[in-house]
Protein backbone atom coordinates (compact mmCIF):
# COMPACT_ATOMS: atom_id res chain seq x y z
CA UNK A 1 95.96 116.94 108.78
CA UNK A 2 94.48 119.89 110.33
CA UNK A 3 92.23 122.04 108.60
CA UNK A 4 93.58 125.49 107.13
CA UNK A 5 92.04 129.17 105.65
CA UNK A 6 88.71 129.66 105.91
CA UNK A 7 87.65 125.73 107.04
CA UNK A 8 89.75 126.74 109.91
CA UNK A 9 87.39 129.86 110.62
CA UNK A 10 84.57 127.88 110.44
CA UNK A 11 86.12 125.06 112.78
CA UNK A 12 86.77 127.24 115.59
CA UNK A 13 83.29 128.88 115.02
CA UNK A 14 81.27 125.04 115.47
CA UNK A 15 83.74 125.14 118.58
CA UNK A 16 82.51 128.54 120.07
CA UNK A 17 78.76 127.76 119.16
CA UNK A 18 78.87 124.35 120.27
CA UNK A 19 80.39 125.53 123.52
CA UNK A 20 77.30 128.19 123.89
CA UNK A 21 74.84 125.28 122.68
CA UNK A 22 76.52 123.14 125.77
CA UNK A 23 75.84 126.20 127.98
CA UNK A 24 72.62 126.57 126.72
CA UNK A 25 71.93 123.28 127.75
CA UNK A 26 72.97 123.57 131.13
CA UNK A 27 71.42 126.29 131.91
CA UNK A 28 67.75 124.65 130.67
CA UNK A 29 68.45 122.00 132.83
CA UNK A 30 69.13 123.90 135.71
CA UNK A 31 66.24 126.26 134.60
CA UNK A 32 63.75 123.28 134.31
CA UNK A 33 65.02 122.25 137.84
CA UNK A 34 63.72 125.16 139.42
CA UNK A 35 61.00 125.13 137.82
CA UNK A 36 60.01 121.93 139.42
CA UNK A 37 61.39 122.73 142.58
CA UNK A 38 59.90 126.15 142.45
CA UNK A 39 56.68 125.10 141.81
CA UNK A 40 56.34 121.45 143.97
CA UNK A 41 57.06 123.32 146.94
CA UNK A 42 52.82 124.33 146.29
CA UNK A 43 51.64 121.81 144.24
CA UNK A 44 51.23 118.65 146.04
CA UNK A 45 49.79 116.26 143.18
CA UNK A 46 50.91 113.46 141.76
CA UNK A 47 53.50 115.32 139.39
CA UNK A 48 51.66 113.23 136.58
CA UNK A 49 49.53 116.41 135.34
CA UNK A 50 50.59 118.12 131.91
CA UNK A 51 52.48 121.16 133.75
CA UNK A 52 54.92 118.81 135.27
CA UNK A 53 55.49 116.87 131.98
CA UNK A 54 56.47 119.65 130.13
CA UNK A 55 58.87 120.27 133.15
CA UNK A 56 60.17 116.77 132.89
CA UNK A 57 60.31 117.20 129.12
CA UNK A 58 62.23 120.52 129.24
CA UNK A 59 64.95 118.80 131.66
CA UNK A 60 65.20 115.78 129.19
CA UNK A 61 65.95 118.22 126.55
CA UNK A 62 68.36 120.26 128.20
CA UNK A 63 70.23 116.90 128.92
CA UNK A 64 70.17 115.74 125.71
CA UNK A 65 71.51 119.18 124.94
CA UNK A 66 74.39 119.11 127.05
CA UNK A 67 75.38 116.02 125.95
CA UNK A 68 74.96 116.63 122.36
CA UNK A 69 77.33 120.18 122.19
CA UNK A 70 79.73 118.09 124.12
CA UNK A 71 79.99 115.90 121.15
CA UNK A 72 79.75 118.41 118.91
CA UNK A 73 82.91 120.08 120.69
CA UNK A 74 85.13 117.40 120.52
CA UNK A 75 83.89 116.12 116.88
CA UNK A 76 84.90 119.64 116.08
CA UNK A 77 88.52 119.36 117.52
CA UNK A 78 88.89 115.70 116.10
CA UNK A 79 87.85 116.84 112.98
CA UNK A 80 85.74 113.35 112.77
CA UNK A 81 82.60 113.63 110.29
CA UNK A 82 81.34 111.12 112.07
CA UNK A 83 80.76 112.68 115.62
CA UNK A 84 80.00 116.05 113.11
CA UNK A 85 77.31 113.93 110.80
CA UNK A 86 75.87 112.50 114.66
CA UNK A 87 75.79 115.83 116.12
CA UNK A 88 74.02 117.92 113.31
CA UNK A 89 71.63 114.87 113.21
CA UNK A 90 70.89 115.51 116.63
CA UNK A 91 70.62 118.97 117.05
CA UNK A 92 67.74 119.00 113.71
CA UNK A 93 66.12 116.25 116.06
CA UNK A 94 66.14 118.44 119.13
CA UNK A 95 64.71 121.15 116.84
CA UNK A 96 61.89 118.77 116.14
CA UNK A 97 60.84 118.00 119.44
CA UNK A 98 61.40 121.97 120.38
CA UNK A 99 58.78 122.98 118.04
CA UNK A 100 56.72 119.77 118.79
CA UNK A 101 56.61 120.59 122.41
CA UNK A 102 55.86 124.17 121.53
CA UNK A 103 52.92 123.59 119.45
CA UNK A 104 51.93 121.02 122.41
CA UNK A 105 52.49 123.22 125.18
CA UNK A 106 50.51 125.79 123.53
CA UNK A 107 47.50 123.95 122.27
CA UNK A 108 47.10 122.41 126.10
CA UNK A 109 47.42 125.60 127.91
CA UNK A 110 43.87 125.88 128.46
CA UNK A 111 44.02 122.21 129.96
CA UNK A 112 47.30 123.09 132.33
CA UNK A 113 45.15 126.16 133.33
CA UNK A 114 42.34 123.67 134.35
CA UNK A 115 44.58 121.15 136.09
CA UNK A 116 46.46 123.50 138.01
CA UNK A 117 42.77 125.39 139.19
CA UNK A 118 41.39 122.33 140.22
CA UNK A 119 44.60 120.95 142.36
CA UNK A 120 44.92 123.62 144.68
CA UNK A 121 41.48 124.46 145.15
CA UNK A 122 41.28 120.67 146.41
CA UNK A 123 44.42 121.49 148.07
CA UNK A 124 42.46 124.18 149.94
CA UNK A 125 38.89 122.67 149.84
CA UNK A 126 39.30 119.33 150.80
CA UNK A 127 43.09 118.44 152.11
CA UNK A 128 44.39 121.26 154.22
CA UNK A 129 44.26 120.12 157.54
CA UNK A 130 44.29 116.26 156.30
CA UNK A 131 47.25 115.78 154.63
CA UNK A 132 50.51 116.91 156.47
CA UNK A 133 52.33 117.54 153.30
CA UNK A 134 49.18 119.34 152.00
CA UNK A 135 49.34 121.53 155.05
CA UNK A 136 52.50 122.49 154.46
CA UNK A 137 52.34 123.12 151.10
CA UNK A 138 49.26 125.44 151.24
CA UNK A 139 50.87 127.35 154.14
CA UNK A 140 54.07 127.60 152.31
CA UNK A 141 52.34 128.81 148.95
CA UNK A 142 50.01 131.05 150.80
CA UNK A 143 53.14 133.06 153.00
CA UNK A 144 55.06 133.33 149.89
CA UNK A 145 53.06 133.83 146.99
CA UNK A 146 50.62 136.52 149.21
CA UNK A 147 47.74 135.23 148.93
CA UNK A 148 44.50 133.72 151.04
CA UNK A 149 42.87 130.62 149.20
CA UNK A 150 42.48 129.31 146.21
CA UNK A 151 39.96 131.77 144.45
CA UNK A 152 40.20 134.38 147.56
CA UNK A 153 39.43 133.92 151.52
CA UNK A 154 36.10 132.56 150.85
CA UNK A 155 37.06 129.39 149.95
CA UNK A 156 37.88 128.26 153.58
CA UNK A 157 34.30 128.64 154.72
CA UNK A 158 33.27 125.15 153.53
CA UNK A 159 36.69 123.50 153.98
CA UNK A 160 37.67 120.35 155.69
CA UNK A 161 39.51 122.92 157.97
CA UNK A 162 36.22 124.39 158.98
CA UNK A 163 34.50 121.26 159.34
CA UNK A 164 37.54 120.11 161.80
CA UNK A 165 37.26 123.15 164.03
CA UNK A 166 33.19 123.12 163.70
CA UNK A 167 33.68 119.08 164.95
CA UNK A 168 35.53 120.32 168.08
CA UNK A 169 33.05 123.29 168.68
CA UNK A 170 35.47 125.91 167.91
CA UNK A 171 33.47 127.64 165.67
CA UNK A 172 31.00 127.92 168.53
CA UNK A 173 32.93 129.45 171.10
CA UNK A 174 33.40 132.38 168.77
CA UNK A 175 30.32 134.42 168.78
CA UNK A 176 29.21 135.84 165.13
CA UNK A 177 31.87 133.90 163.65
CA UNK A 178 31.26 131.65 160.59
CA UNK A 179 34.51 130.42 159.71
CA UNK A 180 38.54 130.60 160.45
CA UNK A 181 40.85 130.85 157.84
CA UNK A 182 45.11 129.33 158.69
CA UNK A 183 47.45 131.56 159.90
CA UNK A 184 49.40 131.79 156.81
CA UNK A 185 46.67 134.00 155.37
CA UNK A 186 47.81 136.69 157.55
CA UNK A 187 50.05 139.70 156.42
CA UNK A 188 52.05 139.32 159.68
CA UNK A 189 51.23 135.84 160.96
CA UNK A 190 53.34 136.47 164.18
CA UNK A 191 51.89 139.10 165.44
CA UNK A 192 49.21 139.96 168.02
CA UNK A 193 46.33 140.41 165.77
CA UNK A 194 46.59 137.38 164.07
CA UNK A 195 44.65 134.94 165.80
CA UNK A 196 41.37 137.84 165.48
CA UNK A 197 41.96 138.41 162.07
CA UNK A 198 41.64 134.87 160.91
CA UNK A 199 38.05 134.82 162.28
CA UNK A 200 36.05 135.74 159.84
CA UNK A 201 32.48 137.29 160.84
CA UNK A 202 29.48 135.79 159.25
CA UNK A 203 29.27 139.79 157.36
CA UNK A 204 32.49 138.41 155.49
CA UNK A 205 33.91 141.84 156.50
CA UNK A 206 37.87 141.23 155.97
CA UNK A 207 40.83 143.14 157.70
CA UNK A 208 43.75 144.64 156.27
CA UNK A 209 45.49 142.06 158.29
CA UNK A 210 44.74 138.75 155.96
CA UNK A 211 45.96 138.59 152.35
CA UNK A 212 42.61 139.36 150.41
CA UNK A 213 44.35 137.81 146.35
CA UNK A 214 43.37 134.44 146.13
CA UNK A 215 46.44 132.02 145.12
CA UNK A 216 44.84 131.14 141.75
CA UNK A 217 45.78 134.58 140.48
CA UNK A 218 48.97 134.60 142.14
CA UNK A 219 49.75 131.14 140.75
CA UNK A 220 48.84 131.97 137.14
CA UNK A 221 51.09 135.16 137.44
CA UNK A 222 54.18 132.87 138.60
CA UNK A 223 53.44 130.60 135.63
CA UNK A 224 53.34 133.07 133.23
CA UNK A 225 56.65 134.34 134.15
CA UNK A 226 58.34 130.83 133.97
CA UNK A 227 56.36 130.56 130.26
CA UNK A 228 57.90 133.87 129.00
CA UNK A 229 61.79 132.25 130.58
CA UNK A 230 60.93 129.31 128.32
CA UNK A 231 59.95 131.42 125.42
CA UNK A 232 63.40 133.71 125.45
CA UNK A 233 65.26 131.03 126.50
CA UNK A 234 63.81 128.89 123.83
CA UNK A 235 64.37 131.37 121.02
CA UNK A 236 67.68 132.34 121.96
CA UNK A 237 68.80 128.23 121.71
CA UNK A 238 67.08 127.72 118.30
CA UNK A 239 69.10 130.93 117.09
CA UNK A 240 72.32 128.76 118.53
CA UNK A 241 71.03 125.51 116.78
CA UNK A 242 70.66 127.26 113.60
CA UNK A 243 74.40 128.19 113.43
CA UNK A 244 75.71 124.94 114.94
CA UNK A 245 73.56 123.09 112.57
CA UNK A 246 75.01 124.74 109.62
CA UNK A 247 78.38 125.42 110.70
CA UNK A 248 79.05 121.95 111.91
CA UNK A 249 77.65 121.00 108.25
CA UNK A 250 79.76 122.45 106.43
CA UNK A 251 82.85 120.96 108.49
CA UNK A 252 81.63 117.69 108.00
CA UNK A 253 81.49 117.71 104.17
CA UNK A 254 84.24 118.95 104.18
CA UNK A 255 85.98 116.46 106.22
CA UNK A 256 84.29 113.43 104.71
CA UNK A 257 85.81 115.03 101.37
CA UNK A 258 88.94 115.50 102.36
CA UNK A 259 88.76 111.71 104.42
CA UNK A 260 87.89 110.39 101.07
């Protein structure tokens, strides 16, 4: 027998927040996925480092959540305590590990910070011009993000790419020259002036033409943005929990009551 008065208020209402706790979901999986995307196009590591678990951790979650306000939908329109009872169980579990996570994310910023430093200045240092996939990486993160090295242009100087072009007497050829920095450094990489600009003189006198920020900075800035997503995002669903936790609640006692 379907539910009547009020109880059926407060049925449709776990239906409307469970279908916005479902959305929710989706949308932090698909946020989480461009996260990763977003950022692996720069990081080439071994994706085991604490900024891409939390990434890995945020799409488990927004799985779990999509899954979970699915259930809580249809326990909803069955009117079954027992997919209600399952469901609010979940969602004060995913609560849990919400606020877990948080507390984690927060207390290991510091140690992200550090990770993420010391990956792409070995990107820079030690790789570019090794690795293929390294290579592309850095080129790809310097173009886009705006930026010349790791900590700024300096960084090439005593670089595996220096060493390279110092090895086939390069370097040499180019009188008063210390040390070349890619072609992605430059504003305008395809035109004329490139190739000059990305020899730097020993005076360390750099043209308007190369990106002067180094990639750190531009990095951290990127970060920060995806961290203050998370945070609104993150608020906004434990609002939604809230509700569907104590809507769906209610339902179910009332249910099991009227089952027994």
């Amino acid at each position: 027998m379907a539910v009547k008065g009020c109880m059926a208020c407060i049925k449709y209402m776990v239906l409307i927040v469970n279908f916005v706790f479902w959305l929710a979901g989706v949308a932090l999986l698909s946020l989480s996925i461009w996260m990763y995307v977003d950022t692996a196009a720069y990081l080439v590591t071994d994706h085991n480092d604490k900024f891409f678990v939390s990434i890995y951790i945020l799409m488990a979650a927004g799985s779990l959540m999509t899954l979970v306000g699915f259930l809580g939908c249809c326990g909803a329109m069955q009117e079954s305590s027992c997919m209600l009872g399952t469901f609010s169980t979940f969602v004060i579990l995913i609560f849990a590990a919400e606020v877990a996570g948080a507390v984690y994310g927060y207390s290991h910023k510091d140690e992200v910070k550090d990770a993420i430093t010391k990956t792409v200045t070995n990107m820079v240092k030690n790789e570019y011009s090794v690795q293929d996939a390294v290579t592309l990486s850095v080129d790809t993160m310097q173009q886009k993000l705006k930026c010349c090295g790791a900590s700024g242009i300096g960084d090439w100087e005593n670089s595996s790419f220096n060493s390279k072009n110092r090895e086939s007497g390069l370097l040499s050829l180019l009188q008063g020259v210390s040390y070349k920095v890619p072609n992605s450094c430059c504003v305008n990489k395809d035109s004329t002036s490139c190739d000059a600009a990305t020899s730097i003189a020993a005076a360390n006198t750099f043209t308007n033409s190369l990106f002067s920020d180094g990639c750190l900075t531009k990095m951290s800035d990127k970060i920060e943005k995806h961290l203050f997503t998370i945070i609104v995002a993150g608020i906004s669903i434990a609002v939604i929990q809230i509700f569907g936790f104590v809507f769906s609640l209610v339902l179910c006692c009332y249910v099991s009551g009227r089952e027994y």
